[in-house]
PDB file of N, CA and C in Angstrom:
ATOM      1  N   UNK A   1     -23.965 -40.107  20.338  1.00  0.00           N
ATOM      2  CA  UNK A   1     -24.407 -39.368  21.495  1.00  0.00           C
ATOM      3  C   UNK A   1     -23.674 -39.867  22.733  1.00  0.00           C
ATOM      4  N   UNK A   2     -23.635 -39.222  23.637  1.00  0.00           N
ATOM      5  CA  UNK A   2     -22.486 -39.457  25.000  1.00  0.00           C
ATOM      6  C   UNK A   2     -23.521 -40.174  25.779  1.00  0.00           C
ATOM      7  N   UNK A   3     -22.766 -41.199  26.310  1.00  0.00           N
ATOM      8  CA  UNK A   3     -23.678 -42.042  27.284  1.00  0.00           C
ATOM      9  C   UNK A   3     -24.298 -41.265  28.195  1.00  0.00           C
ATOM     10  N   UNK A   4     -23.870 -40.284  28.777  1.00  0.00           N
ATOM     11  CA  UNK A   4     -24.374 -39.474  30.365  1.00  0.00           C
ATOM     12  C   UNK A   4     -25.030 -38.409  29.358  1.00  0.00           C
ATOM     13  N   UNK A   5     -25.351 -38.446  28.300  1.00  0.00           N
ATOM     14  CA  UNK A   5     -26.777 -37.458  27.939  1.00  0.00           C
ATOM     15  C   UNK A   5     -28.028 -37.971  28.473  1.00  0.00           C
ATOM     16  N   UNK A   6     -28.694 -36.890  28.958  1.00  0.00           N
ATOM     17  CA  UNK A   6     -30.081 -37.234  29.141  1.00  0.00           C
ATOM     18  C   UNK A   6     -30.835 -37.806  27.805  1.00  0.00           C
ATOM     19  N   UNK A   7     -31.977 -38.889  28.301  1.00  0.00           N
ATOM     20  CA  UNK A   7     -32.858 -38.838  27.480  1.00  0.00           C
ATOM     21  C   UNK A   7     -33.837 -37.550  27.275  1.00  0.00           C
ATOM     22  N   UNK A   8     -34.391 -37.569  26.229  1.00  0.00           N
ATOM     23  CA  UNK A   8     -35.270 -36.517  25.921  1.00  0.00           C
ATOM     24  C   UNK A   8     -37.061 -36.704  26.436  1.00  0.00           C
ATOM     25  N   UNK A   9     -37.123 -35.639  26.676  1.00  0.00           N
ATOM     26  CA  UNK A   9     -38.674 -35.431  27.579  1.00  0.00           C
ATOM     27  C   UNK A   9     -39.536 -36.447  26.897  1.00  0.00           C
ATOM     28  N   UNK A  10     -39.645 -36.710  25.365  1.00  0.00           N
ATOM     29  CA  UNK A  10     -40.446 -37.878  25.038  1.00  0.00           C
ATOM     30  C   UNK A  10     -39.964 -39.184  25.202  1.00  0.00           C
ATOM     31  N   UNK A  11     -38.753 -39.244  24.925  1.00  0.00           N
ATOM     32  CA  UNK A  11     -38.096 -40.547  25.200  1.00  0.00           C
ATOM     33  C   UNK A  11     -38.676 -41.209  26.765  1.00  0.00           C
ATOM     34  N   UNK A  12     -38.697 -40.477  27.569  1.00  0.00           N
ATOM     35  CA  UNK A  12     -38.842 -40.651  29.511  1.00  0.00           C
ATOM     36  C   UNK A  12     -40.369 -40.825  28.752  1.00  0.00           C
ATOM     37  N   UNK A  13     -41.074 -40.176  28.391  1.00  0.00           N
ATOM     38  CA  UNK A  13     -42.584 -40.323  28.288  1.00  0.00           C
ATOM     39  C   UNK A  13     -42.930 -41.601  27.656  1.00  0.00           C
ATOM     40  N   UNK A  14     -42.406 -42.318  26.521  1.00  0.00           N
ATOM     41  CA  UNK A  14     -42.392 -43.396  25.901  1.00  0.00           C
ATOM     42  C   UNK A  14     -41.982 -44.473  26.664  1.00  0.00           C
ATOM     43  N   UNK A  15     -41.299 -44.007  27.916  1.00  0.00           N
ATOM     44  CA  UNK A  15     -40.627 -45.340  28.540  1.00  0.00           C
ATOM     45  C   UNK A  15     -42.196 -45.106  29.968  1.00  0.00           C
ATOM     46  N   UNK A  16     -42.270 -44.017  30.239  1.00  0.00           N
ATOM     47  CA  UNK A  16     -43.436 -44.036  31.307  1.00  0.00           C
ATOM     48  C   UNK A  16     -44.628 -44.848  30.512  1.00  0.00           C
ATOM     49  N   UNK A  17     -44.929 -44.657  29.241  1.00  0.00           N
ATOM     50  CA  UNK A  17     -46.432 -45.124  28.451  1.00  0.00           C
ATOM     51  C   UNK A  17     -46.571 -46.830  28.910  1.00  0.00           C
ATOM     52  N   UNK A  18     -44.826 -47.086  28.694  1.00  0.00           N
ATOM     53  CA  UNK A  18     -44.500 -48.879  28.442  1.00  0.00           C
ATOM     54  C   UNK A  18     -44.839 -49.328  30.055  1.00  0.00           C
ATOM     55  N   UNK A  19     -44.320 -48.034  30.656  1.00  0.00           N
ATOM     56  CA  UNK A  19     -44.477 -48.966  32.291  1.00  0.00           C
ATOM     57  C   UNK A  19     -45.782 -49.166  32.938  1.00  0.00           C
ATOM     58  N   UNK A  20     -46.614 -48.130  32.363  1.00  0.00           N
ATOM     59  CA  UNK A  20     -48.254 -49.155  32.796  1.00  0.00           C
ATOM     60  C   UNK A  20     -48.853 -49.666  32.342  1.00  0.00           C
ATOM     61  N   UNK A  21     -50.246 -50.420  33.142  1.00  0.00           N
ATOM     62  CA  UNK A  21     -50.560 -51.153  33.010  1.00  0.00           C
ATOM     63  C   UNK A  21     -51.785 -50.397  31.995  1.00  0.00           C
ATOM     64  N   UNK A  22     -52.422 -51.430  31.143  1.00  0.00           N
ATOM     65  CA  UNK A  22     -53.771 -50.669  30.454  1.00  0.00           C
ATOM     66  C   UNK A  22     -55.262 -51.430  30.562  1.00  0.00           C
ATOM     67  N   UNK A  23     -56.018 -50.819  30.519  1.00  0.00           N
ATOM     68  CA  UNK A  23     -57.227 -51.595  30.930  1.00  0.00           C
ATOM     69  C   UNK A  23     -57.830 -52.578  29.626  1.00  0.00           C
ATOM     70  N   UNK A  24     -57.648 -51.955  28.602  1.00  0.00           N
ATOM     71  CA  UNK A  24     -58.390 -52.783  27.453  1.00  0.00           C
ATOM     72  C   UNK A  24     -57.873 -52.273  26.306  1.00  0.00           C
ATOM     73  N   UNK A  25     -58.159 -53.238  25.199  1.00  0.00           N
ATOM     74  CA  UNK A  25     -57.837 -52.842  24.156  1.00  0.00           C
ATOM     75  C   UNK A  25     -57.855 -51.034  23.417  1.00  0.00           C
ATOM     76  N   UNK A  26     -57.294 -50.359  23.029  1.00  0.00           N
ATOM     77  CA  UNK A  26     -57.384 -49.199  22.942  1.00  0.00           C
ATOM     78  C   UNK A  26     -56.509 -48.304  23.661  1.00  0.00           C
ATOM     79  N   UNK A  27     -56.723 -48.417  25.040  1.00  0.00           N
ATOM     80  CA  UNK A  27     -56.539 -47.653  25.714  1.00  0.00           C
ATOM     81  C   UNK A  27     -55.150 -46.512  25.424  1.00  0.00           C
ATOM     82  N   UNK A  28     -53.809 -47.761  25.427  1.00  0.00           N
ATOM     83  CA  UNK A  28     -52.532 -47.039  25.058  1.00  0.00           C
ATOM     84  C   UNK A  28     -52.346 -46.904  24.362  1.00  0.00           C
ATOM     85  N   UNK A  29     -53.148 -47.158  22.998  1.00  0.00           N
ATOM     86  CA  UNK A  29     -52.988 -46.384  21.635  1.00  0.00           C
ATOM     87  C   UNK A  29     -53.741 -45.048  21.807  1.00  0.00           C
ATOM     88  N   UNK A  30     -54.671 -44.796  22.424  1.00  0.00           N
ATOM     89  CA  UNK A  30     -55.180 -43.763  22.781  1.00  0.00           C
ATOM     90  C   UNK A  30     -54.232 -43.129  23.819  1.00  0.00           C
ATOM     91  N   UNK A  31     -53.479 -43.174  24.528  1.00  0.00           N
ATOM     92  CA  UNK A  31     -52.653 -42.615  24.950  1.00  0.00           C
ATOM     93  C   UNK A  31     -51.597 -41.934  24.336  1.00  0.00           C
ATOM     94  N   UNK A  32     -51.125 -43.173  23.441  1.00  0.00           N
ATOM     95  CA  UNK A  32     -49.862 -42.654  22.445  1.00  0.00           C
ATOM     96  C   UNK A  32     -50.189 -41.614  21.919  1.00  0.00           C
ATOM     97  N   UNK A  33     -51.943 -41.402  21.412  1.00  0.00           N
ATOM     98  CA  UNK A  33     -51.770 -40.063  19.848  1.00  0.00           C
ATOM     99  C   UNK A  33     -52.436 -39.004  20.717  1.00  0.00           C
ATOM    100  N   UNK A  34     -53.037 -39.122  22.560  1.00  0.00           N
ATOM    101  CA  UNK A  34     -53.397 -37.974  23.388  1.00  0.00           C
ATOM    102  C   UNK A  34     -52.146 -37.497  23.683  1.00  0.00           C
ATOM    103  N   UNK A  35     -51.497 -38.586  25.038  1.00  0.00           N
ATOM    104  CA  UNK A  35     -50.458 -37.898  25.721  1.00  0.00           C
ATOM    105  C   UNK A  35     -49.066 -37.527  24.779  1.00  0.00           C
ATOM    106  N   UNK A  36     -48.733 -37.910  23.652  1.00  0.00           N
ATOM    107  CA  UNK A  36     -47.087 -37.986  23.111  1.00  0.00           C
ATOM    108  C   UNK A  36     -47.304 -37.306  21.694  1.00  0.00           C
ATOM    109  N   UNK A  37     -48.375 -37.158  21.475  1.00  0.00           N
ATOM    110  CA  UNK A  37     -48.749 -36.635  19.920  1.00  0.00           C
ATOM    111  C   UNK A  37     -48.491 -37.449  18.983  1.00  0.00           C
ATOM    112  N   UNK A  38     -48.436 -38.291  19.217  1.00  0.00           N
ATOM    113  CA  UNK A  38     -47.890 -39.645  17.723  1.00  0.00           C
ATOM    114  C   UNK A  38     -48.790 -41.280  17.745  1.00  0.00           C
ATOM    115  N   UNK A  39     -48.221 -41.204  16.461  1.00  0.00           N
ATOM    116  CA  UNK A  39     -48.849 -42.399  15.784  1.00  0.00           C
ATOM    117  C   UNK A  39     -48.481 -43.747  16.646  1.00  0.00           C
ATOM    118  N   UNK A  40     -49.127 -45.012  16.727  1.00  0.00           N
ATOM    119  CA  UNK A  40     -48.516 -46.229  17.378  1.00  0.00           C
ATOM    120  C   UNK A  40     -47.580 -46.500  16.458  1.00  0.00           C
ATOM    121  N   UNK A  41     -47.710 -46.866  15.173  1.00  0.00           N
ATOM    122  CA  UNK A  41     -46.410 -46.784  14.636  1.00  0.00           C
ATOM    123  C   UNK A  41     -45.218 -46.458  14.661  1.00  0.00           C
ATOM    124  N   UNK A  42     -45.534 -44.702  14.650  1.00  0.00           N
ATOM    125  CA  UNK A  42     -44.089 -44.311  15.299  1.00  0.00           C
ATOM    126  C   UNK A  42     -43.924 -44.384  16.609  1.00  0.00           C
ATOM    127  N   UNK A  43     -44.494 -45.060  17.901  1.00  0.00           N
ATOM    128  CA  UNK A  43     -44.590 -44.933  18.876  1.00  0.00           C
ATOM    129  C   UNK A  43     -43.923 -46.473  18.975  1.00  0.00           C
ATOM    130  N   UNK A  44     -43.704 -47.348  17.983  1.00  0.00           N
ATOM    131  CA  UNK A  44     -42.850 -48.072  17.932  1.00  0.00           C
ATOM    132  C   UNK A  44     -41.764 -48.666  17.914  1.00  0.00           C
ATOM    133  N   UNK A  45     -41.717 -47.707  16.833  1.00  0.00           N
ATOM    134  CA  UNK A  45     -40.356 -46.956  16.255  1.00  0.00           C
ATOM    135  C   UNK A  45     -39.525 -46.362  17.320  1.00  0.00           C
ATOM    136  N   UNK A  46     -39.795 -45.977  17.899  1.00  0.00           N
ATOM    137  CA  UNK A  46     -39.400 -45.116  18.743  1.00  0.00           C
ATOM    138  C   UNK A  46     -38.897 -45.877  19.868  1.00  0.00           C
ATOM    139  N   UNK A  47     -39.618 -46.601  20.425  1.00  0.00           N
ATOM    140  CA  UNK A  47     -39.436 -47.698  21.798  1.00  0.00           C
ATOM    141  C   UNK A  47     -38.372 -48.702  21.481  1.00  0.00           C
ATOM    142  N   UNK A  48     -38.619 -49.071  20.062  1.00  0.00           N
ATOM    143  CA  UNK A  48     -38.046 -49.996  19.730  1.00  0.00           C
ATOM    144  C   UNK A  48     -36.133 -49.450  19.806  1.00  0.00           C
ATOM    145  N   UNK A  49     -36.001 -48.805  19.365  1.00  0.00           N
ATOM    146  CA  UNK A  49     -34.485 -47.584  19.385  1.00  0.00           C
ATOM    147  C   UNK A  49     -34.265 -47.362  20.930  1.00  0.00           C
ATOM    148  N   UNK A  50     -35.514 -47.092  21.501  1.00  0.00           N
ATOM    149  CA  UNK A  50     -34.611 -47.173  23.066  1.00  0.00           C
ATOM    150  C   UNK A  50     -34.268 -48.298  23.901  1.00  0.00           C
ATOM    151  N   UNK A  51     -35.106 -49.642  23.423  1.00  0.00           N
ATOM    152  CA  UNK A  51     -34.122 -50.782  23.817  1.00  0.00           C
ATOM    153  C   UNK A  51     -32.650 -51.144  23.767  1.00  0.00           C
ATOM    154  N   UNK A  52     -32.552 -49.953  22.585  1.00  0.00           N
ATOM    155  CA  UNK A  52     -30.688 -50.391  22.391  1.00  0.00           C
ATOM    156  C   UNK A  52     -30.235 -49.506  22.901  1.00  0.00           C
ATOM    157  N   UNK A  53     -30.513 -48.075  23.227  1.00  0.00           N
ATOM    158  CA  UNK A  53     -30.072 -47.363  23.997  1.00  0.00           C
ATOM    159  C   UNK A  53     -29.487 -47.300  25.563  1.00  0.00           C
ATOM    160  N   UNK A  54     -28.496 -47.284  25.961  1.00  0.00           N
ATOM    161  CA  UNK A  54     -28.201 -47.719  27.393  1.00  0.00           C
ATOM    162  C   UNK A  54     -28.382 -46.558  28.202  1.00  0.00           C
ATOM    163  N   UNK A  55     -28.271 -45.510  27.686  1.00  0.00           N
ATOM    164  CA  UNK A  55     -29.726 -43.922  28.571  1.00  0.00           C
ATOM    165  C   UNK A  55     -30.424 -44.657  28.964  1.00  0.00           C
ATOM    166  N   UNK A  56     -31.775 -45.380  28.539  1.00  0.00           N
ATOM    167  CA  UNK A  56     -32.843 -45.952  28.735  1.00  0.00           C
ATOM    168  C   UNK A  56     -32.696 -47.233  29.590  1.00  0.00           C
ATOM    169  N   UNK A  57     -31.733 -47.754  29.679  1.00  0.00           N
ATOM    170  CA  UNK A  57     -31.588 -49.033  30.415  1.00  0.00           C
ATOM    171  C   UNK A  57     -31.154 -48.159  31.500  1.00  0.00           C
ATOM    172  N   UNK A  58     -30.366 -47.238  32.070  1.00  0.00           N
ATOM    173  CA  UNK A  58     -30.140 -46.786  32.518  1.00  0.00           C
ATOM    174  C   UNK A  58     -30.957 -46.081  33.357  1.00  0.00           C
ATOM    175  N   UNK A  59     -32.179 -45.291  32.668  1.00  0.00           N
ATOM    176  CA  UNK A  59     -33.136 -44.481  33.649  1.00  0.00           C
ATOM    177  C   UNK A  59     -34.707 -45.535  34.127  1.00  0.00           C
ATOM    178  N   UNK A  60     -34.501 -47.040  33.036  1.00  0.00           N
ATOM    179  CA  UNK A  60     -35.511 -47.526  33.862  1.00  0.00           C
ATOM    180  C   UNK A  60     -35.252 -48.754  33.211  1.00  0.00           C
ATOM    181  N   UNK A  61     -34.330 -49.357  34.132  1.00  0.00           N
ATOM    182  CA  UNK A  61     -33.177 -50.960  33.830  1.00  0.00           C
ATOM    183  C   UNK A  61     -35.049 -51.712  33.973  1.00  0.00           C
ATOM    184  N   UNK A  62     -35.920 -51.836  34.784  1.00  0.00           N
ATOM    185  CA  UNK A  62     -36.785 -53.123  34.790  1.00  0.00           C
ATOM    186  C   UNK A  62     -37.406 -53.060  33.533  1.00  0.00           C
ATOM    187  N   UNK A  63     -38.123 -51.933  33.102  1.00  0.00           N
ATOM    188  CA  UNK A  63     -38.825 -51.843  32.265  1.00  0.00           C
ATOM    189  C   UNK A  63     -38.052 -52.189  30.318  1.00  0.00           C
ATOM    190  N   UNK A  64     -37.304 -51.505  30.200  1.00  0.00           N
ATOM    191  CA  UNK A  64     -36.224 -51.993  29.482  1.00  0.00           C
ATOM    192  C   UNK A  64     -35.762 -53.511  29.144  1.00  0.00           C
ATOM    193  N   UNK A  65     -35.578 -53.693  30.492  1.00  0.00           N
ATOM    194  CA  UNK A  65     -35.014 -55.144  30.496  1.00  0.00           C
ATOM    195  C   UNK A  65     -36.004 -56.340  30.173  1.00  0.00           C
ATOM    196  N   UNK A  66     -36.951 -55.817  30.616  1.00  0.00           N
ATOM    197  CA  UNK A  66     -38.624 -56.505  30.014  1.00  0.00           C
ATOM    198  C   UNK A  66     -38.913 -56.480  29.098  1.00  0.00           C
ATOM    199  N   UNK A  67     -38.774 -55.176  28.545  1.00  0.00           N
ATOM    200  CA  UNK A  67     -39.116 -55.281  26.880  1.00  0.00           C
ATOM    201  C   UNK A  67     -38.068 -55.885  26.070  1.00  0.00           C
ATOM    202  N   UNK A  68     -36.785 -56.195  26.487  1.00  0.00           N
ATOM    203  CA  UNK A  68     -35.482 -56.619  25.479  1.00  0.00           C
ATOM    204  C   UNK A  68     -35.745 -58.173  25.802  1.00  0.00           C
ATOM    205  N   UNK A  69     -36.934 -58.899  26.853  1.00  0.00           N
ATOM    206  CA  UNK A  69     -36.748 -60.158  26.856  1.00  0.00           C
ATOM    207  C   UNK A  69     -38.124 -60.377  25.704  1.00  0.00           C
ATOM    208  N   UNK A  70     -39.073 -59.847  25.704  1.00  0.00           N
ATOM    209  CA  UNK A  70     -39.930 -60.248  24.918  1.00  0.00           C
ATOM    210  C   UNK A  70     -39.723 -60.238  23.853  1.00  0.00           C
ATOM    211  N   UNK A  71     -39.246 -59.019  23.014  1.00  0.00           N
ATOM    212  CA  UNK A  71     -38.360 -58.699  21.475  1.00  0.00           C
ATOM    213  C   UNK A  71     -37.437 -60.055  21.010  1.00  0.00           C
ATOM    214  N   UNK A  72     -36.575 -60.091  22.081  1.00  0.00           N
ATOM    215  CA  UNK A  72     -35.842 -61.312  22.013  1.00  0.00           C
ATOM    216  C   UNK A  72     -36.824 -62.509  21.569  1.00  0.00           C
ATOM    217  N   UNK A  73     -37.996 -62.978  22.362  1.00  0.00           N
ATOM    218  CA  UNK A  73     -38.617 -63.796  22.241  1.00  0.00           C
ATOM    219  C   UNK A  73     -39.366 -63.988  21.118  1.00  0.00           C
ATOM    220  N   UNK A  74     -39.535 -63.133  20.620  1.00  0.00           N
ATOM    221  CA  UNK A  74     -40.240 -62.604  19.515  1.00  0.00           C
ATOM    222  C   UNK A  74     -39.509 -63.227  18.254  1.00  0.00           C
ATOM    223  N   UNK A  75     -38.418 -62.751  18.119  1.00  0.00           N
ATOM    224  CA  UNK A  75     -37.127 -63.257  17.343  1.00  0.00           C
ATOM    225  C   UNK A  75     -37.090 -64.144  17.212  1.00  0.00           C
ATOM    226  N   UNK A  76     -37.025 -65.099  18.617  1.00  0.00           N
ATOM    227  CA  UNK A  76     -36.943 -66.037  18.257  1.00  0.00           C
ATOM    228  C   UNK A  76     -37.752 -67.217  17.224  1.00  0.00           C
ATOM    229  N   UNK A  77     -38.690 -66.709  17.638  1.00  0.00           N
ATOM    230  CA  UNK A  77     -39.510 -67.673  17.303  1.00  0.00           C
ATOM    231  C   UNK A  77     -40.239 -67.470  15.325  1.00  0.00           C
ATOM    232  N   UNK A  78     -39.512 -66.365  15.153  1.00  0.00           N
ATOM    233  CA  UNK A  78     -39.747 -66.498  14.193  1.00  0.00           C
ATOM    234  C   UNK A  78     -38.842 -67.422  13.026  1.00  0.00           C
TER     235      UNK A  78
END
């Protein structure tokens, strides 16, 4: 895919889900299968693919860049 493609209307929605904040347990899994129609699973899946994507670093470098330090961290430690 060409770098200067847009992301897709869910892709922007998956990256909006990551950028707030949630009140309690539940909440953004209940978001994921109201607002996006999908499973947390695939709502994983999904996030997880736009960390490597540079669209996505691109339309929201903080949020992105936040999630590629924790993943990282994650890694590590295993």
């Amino acid at each position: 895919m060409p770098y200067d493609a847009e992301l897709s209307e869910r892709d922007r929605a998956v990256l909006a889900v990551e950028r707030r904040s949630w009140p309690g347990p539940g909440a953004k899994e209940r978001a994921m299968r109201e607002q996006l129609g999908i499973s947390p699973t695939r709502y994983y899946q999904l996030l997880n693919a736009l960390l490597d994507d540079e669209r996505a670093l691109a339309h929201d470098p903080v949020t992105v860049n936040r999630l590629r330090r924790v993943r990282d961290a994650r890694r590590e430690r295993r």
